[in-house]
PDB file of N, CA and C in Angstrom:
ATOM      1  N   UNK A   1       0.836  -1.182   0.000  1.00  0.00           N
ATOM      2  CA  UNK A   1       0.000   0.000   0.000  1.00  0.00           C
ATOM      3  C   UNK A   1       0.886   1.252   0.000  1.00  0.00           C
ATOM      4  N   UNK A   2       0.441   2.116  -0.336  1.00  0.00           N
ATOM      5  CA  UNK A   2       1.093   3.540  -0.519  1.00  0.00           C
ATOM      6  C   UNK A   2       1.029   4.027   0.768  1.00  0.00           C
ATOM      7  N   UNK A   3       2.182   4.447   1.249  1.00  0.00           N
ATOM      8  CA  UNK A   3       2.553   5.301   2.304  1.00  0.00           C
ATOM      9  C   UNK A   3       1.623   6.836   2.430  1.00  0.00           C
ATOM     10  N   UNK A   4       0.849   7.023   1.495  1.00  0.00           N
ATOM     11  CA  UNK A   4       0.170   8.445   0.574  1.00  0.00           C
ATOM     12  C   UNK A   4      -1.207   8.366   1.243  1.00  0.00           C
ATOM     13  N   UNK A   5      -1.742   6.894   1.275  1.00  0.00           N
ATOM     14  CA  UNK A   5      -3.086   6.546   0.666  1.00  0.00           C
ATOM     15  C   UNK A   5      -3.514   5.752   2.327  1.00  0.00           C
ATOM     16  N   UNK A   6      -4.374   5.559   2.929  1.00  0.00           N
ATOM     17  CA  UNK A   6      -4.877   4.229   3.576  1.00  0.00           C
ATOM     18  C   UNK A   6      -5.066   3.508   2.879  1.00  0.00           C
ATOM     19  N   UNK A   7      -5.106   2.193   3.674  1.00  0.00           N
ATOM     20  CA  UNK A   7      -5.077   1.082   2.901  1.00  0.00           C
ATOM     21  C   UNK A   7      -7.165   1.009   2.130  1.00  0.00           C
ATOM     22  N   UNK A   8      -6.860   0.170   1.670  1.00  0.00           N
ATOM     23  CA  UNK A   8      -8.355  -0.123   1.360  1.00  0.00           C
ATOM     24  C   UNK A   8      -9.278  -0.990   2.137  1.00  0.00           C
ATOM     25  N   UNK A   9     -10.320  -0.595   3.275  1.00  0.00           N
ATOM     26  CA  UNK A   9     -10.904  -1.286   3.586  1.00  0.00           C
ATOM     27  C   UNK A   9     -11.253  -2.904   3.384  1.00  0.00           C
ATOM     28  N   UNK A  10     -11.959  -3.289   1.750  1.00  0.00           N
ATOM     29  CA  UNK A  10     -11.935  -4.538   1.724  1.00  0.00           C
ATOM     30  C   UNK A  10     -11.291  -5.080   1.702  1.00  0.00           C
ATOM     31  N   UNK A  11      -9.739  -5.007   1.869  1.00  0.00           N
ATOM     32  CA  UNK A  11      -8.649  -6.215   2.001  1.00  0.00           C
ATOM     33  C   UNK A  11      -7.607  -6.211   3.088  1.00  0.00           C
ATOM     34  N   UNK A  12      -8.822  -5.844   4.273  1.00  0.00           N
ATOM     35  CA  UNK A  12      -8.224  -5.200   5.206  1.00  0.00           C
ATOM     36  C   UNK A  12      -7.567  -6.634   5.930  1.00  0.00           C
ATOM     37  N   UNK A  13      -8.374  -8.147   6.039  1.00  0.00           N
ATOM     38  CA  UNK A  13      -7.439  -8.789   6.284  1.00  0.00           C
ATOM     39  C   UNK A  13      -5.924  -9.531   5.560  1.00  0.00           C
ATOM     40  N   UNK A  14      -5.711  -8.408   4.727  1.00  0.00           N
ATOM     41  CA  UNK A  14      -4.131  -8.569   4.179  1.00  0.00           C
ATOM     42  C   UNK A  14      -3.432  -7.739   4.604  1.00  0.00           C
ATOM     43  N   UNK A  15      -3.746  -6.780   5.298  1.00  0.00           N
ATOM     44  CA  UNK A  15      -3.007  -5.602   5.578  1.00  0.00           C
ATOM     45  C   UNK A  15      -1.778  -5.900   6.237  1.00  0.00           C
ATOM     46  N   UNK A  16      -0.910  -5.494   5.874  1.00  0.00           N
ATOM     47  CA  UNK A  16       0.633  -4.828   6.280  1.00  0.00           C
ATOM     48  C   UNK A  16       0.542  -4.142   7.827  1.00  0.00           C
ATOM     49  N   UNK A  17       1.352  -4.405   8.664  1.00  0.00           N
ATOM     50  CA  UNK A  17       1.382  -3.758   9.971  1.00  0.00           C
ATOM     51  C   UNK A  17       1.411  -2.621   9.802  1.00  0.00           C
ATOM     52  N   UNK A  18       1.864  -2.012   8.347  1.00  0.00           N
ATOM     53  CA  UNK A  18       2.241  -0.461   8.261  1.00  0.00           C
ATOM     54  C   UNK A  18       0.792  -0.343   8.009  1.00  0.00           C
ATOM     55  N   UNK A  19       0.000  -0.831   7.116  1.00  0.00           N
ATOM     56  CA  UNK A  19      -1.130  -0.953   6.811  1.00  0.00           C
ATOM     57  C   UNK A  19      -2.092  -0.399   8.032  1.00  0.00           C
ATOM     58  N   UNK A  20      -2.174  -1.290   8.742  1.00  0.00           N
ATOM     59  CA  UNK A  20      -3.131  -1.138  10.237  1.00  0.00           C
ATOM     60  C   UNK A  20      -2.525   0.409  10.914  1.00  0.00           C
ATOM     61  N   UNK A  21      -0.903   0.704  10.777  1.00  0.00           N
ATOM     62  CA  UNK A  21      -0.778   2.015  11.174  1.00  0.00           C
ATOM     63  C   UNK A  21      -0.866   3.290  10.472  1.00  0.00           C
ATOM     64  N   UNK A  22      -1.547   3.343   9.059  1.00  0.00           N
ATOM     65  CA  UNK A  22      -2.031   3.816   8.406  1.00  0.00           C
ATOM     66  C   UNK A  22      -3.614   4.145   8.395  1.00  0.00           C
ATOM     67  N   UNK A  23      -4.014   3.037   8.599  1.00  0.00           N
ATOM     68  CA  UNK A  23      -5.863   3.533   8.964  1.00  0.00           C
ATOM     69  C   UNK A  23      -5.860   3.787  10.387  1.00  0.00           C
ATOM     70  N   UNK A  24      -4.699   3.264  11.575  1.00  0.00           N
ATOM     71  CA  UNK A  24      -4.786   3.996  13.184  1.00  0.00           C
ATOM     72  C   UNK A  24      -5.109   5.647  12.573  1.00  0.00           C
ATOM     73  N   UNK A  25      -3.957   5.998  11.888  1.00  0.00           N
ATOM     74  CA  UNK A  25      -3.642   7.301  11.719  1.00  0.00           C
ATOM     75  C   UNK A  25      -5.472   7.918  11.138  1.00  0.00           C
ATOM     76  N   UNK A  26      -5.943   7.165  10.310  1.00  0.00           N
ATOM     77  CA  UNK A  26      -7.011   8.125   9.735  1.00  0.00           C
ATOM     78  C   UNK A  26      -8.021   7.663  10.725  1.00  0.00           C
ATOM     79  N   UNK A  27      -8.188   6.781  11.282  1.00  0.00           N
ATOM     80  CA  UNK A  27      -9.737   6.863  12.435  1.00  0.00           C
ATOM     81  C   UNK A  27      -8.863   7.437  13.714  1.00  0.00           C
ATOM     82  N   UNK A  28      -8.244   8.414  13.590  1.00  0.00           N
ATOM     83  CA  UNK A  28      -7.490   9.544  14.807  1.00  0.00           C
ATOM     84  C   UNK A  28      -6.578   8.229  15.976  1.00  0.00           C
ATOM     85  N   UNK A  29      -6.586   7.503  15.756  1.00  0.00           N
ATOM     86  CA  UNK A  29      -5.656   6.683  16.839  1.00  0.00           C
ATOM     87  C   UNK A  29      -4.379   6.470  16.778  1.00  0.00           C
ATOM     88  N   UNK A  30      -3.104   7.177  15.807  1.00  0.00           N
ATOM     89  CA  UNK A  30      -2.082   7.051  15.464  1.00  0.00           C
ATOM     90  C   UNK A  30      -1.365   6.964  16.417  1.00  0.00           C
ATOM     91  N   UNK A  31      -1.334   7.294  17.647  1.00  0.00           N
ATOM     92  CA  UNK A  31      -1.028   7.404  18.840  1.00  0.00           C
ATOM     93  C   UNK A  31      -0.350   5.796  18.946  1.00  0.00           C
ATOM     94  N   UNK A  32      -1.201   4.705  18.637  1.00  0.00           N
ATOM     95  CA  UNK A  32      -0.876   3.401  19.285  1.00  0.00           C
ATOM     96  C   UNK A  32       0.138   2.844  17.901  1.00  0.00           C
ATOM     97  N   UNK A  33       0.010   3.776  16.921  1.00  0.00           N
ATOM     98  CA  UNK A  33       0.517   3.020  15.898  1.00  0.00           C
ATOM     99  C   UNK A  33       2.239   2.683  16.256  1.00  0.00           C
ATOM    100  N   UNK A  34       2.807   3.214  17.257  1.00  0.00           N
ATOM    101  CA  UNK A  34       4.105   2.313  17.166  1.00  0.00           C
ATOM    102  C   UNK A  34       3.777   1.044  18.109  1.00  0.00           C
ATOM    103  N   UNK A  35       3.273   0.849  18.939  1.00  0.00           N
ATOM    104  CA  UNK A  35       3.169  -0.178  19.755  1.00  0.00           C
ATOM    105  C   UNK A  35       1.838  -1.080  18.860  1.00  0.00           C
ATOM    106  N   UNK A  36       1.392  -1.006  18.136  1.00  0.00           N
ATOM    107  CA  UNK A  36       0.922  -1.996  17.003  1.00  0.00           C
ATOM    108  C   UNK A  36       1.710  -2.917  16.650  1.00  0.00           C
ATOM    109  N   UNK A  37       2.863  -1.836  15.871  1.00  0.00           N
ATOM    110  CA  UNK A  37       4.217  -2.512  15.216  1.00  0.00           C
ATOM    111  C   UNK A  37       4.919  -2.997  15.739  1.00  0.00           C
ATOM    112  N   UNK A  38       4.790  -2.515  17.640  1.00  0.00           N
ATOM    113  CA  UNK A  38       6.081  -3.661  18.120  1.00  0.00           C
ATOM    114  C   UNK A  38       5.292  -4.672  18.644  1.00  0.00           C
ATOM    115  N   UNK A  39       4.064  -5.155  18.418  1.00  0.00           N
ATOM    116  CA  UNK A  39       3.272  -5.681  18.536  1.00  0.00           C
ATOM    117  C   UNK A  39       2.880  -6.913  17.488  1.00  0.00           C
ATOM    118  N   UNK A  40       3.251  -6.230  16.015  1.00  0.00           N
ATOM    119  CA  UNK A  40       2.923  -6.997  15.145  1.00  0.00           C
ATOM    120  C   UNK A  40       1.720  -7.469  14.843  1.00  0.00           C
ATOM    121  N   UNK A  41       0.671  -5.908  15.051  1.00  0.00           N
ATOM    122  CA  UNK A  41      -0.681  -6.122  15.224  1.00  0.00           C
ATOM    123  C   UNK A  41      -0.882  -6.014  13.207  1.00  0.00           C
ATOM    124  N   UNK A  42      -1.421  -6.759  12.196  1.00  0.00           N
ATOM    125  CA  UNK A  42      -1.839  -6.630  11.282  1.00  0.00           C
ATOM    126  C   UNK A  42      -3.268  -7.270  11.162  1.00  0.00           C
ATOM    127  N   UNK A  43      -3.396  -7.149   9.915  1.00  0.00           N
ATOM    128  CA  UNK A  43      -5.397  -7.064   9.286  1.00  0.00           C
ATOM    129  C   UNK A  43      -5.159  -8.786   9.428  1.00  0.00           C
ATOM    130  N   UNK A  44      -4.669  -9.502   9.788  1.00  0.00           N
ATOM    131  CA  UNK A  44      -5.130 -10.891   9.950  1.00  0.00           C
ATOM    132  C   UNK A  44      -5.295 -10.994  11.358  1.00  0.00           C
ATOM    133  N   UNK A  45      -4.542 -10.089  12.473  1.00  0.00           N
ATOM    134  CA  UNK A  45      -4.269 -10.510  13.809  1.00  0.00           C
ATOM    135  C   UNK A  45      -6.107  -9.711  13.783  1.00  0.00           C
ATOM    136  N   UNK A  46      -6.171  -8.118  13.217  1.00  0.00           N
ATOM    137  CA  UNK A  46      -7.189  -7.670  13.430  1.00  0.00           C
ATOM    138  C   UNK A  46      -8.842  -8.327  13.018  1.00  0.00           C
ATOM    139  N   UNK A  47      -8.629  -8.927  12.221  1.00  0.00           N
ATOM    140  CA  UNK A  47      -9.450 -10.243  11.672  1.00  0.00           C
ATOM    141  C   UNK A  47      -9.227 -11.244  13.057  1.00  0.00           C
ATOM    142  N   UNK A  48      -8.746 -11.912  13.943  1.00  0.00           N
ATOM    143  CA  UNK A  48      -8.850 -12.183  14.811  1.00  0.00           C
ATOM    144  C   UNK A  48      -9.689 -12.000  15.880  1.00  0.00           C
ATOM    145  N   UNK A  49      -9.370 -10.540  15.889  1.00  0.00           N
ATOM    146  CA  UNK A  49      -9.794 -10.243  17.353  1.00  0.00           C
ATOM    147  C   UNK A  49     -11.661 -10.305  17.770  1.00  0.00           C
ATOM    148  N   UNK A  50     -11.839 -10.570  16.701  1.00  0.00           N
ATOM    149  CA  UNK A  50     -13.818 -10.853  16.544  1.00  0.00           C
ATOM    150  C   UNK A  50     -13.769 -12.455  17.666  1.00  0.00           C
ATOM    151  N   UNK A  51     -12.254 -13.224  17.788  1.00  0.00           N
ATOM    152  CA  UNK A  51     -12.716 -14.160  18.286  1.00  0.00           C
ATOM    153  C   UNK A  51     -11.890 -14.497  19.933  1.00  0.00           C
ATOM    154  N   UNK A  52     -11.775 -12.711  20.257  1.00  0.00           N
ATOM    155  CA  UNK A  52     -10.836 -12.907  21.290  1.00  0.00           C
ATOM    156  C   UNK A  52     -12.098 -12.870  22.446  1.00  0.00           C
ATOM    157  N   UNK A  53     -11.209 -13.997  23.681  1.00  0.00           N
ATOM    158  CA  UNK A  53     -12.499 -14.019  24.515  1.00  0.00           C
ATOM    159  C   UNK A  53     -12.033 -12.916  25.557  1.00  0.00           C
ATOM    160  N   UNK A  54     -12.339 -12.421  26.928  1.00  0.00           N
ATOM    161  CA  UNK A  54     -12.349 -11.432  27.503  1.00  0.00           C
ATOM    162  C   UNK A  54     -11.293 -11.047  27.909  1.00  0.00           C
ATOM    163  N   UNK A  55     -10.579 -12.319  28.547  1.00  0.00           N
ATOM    164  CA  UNK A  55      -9.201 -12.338  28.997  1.00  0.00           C
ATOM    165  C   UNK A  55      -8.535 -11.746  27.811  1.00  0.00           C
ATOM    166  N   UNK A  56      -8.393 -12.402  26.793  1.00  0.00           N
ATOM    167  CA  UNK A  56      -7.563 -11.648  25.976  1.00  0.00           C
ATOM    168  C   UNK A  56      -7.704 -10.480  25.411  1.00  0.00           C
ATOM    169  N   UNK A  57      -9.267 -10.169  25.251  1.00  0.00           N
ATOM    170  CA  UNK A  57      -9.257  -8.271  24.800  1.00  0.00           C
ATOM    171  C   UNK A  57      -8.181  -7.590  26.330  1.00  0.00           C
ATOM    172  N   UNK A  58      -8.653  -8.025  27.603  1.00  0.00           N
ATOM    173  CA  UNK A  58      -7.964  -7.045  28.615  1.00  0.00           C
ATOM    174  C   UNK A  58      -6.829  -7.429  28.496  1.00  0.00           C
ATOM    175  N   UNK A  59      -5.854  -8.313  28.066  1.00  0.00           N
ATOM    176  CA  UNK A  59      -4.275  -8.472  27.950  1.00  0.00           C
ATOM    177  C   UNK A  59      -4.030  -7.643  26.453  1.00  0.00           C
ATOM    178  N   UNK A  60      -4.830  -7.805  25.378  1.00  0.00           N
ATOM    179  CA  UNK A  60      -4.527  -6.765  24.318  1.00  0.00           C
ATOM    180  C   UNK A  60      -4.517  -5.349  24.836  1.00  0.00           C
ATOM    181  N   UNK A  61      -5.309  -4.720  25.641  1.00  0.00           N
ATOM    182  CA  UNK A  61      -5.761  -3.472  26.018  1.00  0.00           C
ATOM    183  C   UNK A  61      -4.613  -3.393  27.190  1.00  0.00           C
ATOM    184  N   UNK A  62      -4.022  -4.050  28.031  1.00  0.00           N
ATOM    185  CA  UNK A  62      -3.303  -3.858  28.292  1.00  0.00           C
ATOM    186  C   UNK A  62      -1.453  -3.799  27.697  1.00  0.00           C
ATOM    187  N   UNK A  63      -1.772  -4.705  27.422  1.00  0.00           N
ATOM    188  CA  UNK A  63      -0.240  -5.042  26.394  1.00  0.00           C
ATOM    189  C   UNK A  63       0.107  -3.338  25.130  1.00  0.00           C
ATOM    190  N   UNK A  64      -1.345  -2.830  24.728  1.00  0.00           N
ATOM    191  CA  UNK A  64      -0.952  -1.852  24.075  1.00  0.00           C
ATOM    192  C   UNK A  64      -1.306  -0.599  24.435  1.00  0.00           C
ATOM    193  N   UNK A  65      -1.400  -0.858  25.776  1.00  0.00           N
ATOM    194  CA  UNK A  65      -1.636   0.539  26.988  1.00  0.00           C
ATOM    195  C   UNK A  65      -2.155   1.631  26.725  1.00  0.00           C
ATOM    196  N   UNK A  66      -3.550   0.908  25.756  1.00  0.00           N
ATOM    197  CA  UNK A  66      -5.134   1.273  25.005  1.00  0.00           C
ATOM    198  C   UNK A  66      -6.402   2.059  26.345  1.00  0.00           C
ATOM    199  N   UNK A  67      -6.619   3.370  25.993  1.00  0.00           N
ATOM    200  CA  UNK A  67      -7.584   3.622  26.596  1.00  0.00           C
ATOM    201  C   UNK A  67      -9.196   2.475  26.368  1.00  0.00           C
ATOM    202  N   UNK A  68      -9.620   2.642  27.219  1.00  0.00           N
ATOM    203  CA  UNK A  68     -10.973   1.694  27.160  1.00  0.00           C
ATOM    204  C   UNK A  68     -11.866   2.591  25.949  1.00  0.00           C
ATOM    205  N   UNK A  69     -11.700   3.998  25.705  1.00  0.00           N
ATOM    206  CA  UNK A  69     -12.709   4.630  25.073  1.00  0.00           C
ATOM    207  C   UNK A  69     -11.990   4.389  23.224  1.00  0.00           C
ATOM    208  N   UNK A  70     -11.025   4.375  23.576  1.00  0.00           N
ATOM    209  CA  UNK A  70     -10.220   3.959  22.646  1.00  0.00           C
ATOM    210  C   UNK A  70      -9.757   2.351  21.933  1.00  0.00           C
ATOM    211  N   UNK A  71     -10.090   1.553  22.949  1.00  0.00           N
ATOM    212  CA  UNK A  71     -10.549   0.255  22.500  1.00  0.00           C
ATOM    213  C   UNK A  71     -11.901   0.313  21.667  1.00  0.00           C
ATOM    214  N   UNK A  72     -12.718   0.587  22.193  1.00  0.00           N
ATOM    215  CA  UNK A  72     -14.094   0.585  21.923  1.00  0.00           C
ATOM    216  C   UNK A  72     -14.113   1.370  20.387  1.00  0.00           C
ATOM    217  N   UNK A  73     -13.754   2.830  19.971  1.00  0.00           N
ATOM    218  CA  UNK A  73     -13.400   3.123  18.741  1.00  0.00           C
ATOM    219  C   UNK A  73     -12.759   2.130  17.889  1.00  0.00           C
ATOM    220  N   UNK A  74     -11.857   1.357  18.277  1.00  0.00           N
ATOM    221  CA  UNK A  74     -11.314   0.682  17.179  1.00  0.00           C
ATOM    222  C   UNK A  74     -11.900  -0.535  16.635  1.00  0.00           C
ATOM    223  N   UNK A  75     -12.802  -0.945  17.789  1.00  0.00           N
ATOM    224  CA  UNK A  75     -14.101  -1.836  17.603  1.00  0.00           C
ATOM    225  C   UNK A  75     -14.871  -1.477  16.749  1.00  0.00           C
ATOM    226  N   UNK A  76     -15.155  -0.444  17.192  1.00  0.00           N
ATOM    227  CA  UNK A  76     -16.553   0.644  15.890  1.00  0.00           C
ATOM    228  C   UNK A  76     -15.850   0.412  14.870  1.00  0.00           C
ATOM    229  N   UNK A  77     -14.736   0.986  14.524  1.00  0.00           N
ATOM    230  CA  UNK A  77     -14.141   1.093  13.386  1.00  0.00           C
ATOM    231  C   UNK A  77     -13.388  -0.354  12.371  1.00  0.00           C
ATOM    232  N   UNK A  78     -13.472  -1.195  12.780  1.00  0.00           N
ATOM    233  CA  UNK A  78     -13.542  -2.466  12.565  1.00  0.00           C
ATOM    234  C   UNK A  78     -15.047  -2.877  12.080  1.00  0.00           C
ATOM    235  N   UNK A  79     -15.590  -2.746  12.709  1.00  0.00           N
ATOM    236  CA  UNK A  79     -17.120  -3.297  12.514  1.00  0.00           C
ATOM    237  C   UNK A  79     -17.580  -2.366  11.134  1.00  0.00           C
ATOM    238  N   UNK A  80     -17.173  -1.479  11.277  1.00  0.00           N
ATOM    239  CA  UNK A  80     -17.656  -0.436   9.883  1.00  0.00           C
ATOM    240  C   UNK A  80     -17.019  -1.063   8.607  1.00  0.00           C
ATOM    241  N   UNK A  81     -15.816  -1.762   9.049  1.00  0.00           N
ATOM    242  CA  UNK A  81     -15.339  -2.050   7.456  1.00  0.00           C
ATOM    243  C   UNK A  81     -15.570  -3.100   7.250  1.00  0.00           C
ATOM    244  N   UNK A  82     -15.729  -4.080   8.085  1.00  0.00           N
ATOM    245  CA  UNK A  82     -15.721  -5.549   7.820  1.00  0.00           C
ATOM    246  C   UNK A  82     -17.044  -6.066   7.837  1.00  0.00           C
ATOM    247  N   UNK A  83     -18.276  -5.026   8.617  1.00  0.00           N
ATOM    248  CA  UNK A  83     -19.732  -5.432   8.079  1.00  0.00           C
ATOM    249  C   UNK A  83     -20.303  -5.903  10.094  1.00  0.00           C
ATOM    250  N   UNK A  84     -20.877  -5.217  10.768  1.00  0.00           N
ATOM    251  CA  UNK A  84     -20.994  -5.277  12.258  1.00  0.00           C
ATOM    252  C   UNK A  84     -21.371  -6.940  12.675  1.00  0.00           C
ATOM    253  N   UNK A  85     -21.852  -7.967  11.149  1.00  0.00           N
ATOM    254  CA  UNK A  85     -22.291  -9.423  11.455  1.00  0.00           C
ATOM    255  C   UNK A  85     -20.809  -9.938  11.898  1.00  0.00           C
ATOM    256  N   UNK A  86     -19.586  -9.666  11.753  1.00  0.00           N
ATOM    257  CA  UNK A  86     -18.751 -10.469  11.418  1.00  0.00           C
ATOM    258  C   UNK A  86     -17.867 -10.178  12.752  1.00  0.00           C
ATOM    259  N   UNK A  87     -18.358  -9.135  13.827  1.00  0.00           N
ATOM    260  CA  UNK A  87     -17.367  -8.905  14.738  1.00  0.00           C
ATOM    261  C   UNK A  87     -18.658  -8.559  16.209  1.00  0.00           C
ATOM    262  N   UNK A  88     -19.741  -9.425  15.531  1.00  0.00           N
ATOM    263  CA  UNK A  88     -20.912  -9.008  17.003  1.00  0.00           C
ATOM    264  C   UNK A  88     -20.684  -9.152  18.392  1.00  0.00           C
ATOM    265  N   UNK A  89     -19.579  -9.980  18.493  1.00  0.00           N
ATOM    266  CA  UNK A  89     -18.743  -9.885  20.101  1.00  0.00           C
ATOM    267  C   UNK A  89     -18.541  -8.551  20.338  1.00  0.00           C
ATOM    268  N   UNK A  90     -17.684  -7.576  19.290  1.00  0.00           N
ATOM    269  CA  UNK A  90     -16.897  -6.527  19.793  1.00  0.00           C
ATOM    270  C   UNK A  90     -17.692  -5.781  19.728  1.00  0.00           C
ATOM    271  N   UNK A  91     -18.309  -4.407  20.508  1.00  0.00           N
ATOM    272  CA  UNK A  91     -17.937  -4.101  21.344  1.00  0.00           C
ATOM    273  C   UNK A  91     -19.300  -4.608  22.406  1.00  0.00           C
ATOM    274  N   UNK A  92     -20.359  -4.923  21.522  1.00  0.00           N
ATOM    275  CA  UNK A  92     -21.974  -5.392  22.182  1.00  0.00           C
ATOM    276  C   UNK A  92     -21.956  -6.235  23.041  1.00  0.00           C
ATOM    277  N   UNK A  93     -21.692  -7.754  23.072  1.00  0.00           N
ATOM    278  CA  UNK A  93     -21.521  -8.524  24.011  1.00  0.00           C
ATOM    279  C   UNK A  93     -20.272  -8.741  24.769  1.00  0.00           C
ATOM    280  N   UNK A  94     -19.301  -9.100  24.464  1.00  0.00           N
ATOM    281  CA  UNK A  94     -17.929  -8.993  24.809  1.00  0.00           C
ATOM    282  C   UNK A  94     -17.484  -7.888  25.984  1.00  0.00           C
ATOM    283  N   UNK A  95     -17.202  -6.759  25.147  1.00  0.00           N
ATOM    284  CA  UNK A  95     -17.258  -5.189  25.828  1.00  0.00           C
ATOM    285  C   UNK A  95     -18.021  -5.115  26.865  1.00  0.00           C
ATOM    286  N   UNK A  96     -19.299  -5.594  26.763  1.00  0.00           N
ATOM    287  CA  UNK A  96     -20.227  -4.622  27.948  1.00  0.00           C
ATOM    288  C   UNK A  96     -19.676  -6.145  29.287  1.00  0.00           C
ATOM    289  N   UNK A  97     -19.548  -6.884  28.727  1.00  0.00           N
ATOM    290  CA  UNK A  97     -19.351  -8.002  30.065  1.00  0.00           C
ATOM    291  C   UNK A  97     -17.887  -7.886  31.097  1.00  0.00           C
ATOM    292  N   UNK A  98     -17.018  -7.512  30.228  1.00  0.00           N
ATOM    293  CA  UNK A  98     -15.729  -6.631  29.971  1.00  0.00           C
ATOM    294  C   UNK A  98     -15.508  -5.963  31.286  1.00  0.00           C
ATOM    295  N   UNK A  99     -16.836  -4.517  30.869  1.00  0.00           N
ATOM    296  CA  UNK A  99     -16.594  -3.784  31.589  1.00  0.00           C
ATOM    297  C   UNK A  99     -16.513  -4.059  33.428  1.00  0.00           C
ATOM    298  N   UNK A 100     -17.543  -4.975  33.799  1.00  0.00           N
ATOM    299  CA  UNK A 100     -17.666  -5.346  34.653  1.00  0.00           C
ATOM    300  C   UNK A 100     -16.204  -5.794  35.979  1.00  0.00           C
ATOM    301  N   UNK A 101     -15.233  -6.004  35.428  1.00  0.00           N
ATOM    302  CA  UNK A 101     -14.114  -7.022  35.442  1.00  0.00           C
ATOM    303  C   UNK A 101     -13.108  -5.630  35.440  1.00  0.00           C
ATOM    304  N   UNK A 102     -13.274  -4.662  35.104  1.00  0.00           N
ATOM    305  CA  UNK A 102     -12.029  -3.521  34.569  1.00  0.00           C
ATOM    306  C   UNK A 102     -12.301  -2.694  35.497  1.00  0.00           C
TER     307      UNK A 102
END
């Protein structure tokens, strides 16, 4: 992908780690985009996370020392590209049980 451009939504699970820190940057979260990369967070790990159970969203959210309001955006913003059927854990069921525990 062009360093110029975000990546393109529909092939978002191919994305390049630079990739994922390229659309951080345009849904305003650029902030996490180096700890993505030392993370090795890309559009397949992010394609994942529809099947992370609780424990692991709070070790992701911790591990990338993610505001909670800011988790939750990147949820939204996931769900917008990939279609809200395909990630109904995040932030509706998952999240709200979540909160309880945090």
């Amino acid at each position: 992908m062009s360093k110029e451009r975000p990546p393109e939504p529909l092939d978002f699970f191919i994305w390049t780690v630079e990739d994922v820190g390229l659309w951080l940057e345009e849904i305003n979260l650029g902030n996490y985009r180096q700890i993505f990369k030392e993370n090795g967070v890309n559009g397949e790990y992010l394609e994942g996370m529809s099947m992370f159970t609780t424990e692991q969203i709070l070790r992701f959210i911790r591990r990338c020392h993610m505001k909670w309001g800011d988790f939750i955006t990147l949820c939204k913003e996931l769900r917008r590209i990939k279609g809200s059927h395909l990630l109904s854990s995040c932030p509706s069921n998952t999240l709200s049980h979540t909160r309880e525990h945090v």
